[in-house]
Every structure is written in C-alpha cells, then in structure tokens.
PDB file of N, CA and C in Angstrom:
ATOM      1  N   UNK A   1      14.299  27.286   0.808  1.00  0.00           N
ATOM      2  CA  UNK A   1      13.559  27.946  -0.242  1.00  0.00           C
ATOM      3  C   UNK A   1      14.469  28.779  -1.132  1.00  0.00           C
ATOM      4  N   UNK A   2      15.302  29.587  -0.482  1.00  0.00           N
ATOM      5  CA  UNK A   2      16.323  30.210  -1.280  1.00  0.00           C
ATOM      6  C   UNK A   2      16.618  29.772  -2.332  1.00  0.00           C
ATOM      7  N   UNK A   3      17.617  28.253  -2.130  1.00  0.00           N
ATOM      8  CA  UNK A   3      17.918  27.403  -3.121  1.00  0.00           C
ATOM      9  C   UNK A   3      17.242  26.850  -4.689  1.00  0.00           C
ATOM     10  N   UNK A   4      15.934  26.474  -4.278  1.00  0.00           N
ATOM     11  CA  UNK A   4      15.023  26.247  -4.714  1.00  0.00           C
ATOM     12  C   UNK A   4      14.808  27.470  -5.865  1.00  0.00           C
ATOM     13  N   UNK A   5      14.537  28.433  -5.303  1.00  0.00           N
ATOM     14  CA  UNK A   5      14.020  29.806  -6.230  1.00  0.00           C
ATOM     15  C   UNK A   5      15.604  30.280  -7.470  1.00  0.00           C
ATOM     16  N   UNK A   6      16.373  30.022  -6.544  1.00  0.00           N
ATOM     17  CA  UNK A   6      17.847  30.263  -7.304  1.00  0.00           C
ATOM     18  C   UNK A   6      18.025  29.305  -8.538  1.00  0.00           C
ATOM     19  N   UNK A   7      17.687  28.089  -8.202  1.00  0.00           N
ATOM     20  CA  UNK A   7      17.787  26.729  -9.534  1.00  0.00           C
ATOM     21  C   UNK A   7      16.169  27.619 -10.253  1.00  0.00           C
ATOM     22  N   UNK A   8      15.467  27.845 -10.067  1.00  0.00           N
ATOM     23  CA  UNK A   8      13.593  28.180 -11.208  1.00  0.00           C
ATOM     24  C   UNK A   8      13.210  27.221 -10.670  1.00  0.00           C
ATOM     25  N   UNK A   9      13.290  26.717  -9.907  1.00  0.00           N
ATOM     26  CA  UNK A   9      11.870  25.670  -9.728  1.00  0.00           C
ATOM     27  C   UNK A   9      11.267  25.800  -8.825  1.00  0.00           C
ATOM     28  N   UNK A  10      11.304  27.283  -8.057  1.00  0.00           N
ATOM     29  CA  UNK A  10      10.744  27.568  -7.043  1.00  0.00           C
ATOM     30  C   UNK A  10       8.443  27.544  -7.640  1.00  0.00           C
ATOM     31  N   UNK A  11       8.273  27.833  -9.192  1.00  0.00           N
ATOM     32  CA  UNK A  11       6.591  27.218  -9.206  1.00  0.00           C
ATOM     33  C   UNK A  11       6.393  25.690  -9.166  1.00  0.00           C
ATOM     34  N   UNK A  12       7.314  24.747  -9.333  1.00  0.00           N
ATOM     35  CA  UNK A  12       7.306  23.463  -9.173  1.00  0.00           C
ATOM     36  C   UNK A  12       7.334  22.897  -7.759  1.00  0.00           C
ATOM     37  N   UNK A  13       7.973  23.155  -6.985  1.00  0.00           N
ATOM     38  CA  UNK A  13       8.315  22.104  -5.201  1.00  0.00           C
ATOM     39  C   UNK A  13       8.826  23.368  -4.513  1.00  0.00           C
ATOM     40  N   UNK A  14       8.741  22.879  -3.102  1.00  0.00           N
ATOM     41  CA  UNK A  14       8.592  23.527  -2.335  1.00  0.00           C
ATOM     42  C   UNK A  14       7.840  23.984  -0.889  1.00  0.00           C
ATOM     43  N   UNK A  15       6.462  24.049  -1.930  1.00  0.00           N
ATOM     44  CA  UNK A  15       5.561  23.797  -0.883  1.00  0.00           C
ATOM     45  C   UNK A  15       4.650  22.949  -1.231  1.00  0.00           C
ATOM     46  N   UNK A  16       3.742  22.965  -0.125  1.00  0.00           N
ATOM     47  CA  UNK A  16       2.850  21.348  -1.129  1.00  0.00           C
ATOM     48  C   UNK A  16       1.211  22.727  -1.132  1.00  0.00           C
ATOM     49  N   UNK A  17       0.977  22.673  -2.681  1.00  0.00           N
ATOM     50  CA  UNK A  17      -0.062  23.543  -3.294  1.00  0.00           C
ATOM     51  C   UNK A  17      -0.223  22.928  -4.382  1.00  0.00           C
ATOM     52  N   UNK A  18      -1.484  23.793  -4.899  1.00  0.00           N
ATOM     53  CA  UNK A  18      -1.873  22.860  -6.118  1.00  0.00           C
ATOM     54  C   UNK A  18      -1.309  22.863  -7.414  1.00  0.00           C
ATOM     55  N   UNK A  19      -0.803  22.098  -8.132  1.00  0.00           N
ATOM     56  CA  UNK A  19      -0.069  22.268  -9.391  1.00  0.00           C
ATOM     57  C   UNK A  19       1.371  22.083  -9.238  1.00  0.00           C
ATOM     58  N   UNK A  20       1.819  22.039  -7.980  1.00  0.00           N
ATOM     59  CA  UNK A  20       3.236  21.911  -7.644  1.00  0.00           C
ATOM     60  C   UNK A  20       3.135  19.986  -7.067  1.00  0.00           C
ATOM     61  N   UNK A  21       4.956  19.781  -7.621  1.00  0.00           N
ATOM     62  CA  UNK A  21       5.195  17.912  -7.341  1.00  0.00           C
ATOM     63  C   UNK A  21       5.375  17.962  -6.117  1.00  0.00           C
ATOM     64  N   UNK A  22       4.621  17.016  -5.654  1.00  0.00           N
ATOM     65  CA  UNK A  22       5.200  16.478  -4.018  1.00  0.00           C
ATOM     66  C   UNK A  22       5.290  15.107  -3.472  1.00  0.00           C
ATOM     67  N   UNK A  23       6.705  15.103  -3.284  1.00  0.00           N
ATOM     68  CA  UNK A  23       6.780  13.029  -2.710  1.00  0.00           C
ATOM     69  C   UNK A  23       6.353  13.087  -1.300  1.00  0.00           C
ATOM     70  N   UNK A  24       5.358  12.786  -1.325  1.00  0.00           N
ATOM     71  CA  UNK A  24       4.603  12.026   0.107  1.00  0.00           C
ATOM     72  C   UNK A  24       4.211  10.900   0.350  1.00  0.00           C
ATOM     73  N   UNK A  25       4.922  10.331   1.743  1.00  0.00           N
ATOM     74  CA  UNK A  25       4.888   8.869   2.295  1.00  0.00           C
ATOM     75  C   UNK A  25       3.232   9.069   3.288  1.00  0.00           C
ATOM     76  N   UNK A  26       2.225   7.876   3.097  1.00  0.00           N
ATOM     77  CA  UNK A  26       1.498   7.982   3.810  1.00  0.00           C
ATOM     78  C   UNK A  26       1.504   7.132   4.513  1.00  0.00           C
ATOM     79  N   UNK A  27       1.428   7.247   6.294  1.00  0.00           N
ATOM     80  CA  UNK A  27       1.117   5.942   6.573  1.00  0.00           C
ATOM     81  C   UNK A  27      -0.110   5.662   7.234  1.00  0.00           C
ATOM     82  N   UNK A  28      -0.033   4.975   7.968  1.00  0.00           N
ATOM     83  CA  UNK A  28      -1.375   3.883   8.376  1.00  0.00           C
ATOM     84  C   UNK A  28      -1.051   4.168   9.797  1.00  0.00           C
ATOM     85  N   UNK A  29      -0.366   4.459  10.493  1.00  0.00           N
ATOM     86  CA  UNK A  29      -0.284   4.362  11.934  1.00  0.00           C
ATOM     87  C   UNK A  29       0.771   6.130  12.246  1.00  0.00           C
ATOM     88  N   UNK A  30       0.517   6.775  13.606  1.00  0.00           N
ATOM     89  CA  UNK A  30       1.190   8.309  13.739  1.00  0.00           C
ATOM     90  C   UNK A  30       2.397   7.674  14.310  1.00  0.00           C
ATOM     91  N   UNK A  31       3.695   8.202  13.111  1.00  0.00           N
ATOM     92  CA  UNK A  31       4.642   7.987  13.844  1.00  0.00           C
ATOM     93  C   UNK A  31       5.215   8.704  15.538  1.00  0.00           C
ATOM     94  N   UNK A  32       4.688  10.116  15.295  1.00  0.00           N
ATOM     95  CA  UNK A  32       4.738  10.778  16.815  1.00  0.00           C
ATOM     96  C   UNK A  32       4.320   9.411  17.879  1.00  0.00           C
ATOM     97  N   UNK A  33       3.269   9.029  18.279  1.00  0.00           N
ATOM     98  CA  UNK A  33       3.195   7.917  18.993  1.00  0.00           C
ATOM     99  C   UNK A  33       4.339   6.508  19.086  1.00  0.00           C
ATOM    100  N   UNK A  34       4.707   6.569  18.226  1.00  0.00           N
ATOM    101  CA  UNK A  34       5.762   5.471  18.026  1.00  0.00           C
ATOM    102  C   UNK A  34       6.902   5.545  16.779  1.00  0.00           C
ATOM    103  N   UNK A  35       7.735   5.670  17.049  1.00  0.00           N
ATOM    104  CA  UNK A  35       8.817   6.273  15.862  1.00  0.00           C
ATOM    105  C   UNK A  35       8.510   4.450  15.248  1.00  0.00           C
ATOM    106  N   UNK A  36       8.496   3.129  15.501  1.00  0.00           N
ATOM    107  CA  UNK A  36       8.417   2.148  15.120  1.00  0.00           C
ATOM    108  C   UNK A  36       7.022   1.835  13.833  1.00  0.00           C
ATOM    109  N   UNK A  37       6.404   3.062  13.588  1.00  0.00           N
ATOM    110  CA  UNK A  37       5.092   3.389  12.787  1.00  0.00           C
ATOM    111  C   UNK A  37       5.523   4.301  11.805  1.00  0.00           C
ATOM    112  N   UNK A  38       6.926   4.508  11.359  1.00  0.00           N
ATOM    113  CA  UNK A  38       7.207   4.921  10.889  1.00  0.00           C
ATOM    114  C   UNK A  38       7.234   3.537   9.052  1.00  0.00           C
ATOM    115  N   UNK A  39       6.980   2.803   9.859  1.00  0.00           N
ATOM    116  CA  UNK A  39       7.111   1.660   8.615  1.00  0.00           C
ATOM    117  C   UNK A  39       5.793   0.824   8.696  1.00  0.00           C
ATOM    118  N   UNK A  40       4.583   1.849   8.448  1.00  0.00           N
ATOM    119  CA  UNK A  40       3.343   1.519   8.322  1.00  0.00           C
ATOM    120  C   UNK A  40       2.575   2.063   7.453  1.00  0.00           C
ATOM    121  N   UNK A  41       3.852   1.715   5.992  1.00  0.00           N
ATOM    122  CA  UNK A  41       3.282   2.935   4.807  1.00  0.00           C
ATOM    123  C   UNK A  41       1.995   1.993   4.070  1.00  0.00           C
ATOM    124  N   UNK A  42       1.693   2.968   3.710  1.00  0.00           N
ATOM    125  CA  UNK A  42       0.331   2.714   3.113  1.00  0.00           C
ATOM    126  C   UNK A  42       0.010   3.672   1.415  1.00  0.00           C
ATOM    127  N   UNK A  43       0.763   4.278   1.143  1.00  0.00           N
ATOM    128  CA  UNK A  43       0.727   4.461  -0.131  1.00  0.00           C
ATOM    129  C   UNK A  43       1.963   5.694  -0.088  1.00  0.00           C
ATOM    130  N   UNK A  44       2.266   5.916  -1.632  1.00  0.00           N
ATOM    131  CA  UNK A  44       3.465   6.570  -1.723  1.00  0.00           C
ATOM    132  C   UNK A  44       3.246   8.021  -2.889  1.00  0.00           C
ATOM    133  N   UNK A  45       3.360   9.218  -2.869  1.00  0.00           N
ATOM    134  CA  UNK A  45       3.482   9.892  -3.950  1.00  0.00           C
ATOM    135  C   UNK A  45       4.706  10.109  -4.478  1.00  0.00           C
ATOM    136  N   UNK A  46       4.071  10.114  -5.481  1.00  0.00           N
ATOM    137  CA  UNK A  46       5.888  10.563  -6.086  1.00  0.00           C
ATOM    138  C   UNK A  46       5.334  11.032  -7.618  1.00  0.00           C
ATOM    139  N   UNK A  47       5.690  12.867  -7.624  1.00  0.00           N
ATOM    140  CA  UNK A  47       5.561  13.354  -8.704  1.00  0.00           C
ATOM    141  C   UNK A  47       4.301  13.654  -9.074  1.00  0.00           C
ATOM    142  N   UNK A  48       3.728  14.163  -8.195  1.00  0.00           N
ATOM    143  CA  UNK A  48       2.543  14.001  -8.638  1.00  0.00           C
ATOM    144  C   UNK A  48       1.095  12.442  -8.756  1.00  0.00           C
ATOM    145  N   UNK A  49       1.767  11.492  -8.746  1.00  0.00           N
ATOM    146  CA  UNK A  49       1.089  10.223  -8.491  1.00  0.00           C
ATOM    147  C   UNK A  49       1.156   9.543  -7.418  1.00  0.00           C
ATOM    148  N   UNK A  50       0.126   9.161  -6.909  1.00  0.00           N
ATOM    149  CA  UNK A  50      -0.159   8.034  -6.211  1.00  0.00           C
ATOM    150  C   UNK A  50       0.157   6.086  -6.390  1.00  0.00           C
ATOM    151  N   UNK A  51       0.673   5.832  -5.462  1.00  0.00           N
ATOM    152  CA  UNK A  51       0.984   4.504  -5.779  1.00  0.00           C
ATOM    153  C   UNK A  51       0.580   3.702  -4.573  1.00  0.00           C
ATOM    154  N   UNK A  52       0.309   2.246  -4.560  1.00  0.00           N
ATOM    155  CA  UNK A  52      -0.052   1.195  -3.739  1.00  0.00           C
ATOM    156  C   UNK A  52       1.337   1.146  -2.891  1.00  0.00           C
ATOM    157  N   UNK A  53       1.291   0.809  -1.936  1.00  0.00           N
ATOM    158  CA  UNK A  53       3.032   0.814  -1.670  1.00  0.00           C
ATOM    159  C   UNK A  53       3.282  -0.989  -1.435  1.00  0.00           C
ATOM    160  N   UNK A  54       2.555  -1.729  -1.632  1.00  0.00           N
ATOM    161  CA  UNK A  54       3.324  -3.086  -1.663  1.00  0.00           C
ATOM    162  C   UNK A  54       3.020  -3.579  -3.568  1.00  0.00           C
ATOM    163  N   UNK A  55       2.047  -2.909  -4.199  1.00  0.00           N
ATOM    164  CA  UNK A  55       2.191  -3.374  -5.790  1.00  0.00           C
ATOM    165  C   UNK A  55       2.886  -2.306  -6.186  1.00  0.00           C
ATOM    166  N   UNK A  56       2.751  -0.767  -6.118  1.00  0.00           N
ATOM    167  CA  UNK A  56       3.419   0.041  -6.833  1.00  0.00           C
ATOM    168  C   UNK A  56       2.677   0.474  -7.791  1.00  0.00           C
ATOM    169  N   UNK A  57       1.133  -0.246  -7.680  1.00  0.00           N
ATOM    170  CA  UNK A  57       0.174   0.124  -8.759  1.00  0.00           C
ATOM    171  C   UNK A  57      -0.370   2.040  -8.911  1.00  0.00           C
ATOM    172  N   UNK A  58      -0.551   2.234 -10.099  1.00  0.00           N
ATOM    173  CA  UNK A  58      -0.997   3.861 -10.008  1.00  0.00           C
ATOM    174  C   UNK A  58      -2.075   4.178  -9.561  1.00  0.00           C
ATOM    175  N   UNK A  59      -2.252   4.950  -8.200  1.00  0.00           N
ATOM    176  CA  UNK A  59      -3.866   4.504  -7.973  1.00  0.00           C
ATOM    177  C   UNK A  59      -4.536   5.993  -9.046  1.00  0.00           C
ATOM    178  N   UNK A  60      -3.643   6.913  -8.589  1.00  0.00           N
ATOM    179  CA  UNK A  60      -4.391   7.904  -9.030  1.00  0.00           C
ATOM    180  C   UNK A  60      -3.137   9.402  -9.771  1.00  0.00           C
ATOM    181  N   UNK A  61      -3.582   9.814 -10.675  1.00  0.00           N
ATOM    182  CA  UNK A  61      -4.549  10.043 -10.888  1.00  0.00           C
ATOM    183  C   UNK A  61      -4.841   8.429 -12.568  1.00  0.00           C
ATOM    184  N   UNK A  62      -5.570   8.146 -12.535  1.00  0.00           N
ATOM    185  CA  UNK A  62      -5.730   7.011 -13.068  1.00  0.00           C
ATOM    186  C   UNK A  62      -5.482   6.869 -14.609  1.00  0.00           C
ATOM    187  N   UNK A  63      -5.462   5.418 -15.063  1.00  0.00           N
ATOM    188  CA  UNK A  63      -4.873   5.473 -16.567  1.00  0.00           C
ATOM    189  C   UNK A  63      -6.618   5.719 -17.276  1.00  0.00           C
TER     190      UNK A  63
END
C-alpha cells in the first residue's frame, strides 16, 4: 500500500471498493481444494470490465 499511495493512485487500486480498478480471475471450481482448479476460469476482469474468458466478449458493464 505504501507504494501505491507514494505513485497517487492510492483512490484508484488497491483495494477492491467501489469506483476503484480491479483485475479479477473468476473461476468455476475452489482452487484451495485442488491447486489443478486453478485453470477453471470462467470469466476475467480487467479494469473495471468483465469479459467471457474463452471469447473475450464484454459481458459487462455492457455496450
């Protein structure tokens, strides 16, 4: 966090809240149970958007 606040972009990332970017992998299966479920993604954020993770389509927030 230090870092973060030192560059200004500590109201942008950081933590995941509302109005702030966050890349989040979702998956479909708990990797805790199996580190091998770690490649059971099921959609991707990045930046604020949502994406399909085998089209890459935008699911949300939508055109």
């Amino acid at each position: 966090m230090k870092l973060i606040k030192g560059i200004g972009r500590d109201a942008e990332i950081g933590t995941l809240e509302a109005g702030k970017y966050a890349d989040i992998l979702i998956l479909e299966k708990n990797p805790l149970e199996n580190i091998q479920n770690t490649t059971s993604l099921l959609y991707v954020m990045k930046n604020g958007r949502l994406y399909d993770d085998e089209t890459l389509k935008e699911i949300w927030p939508g055109k």
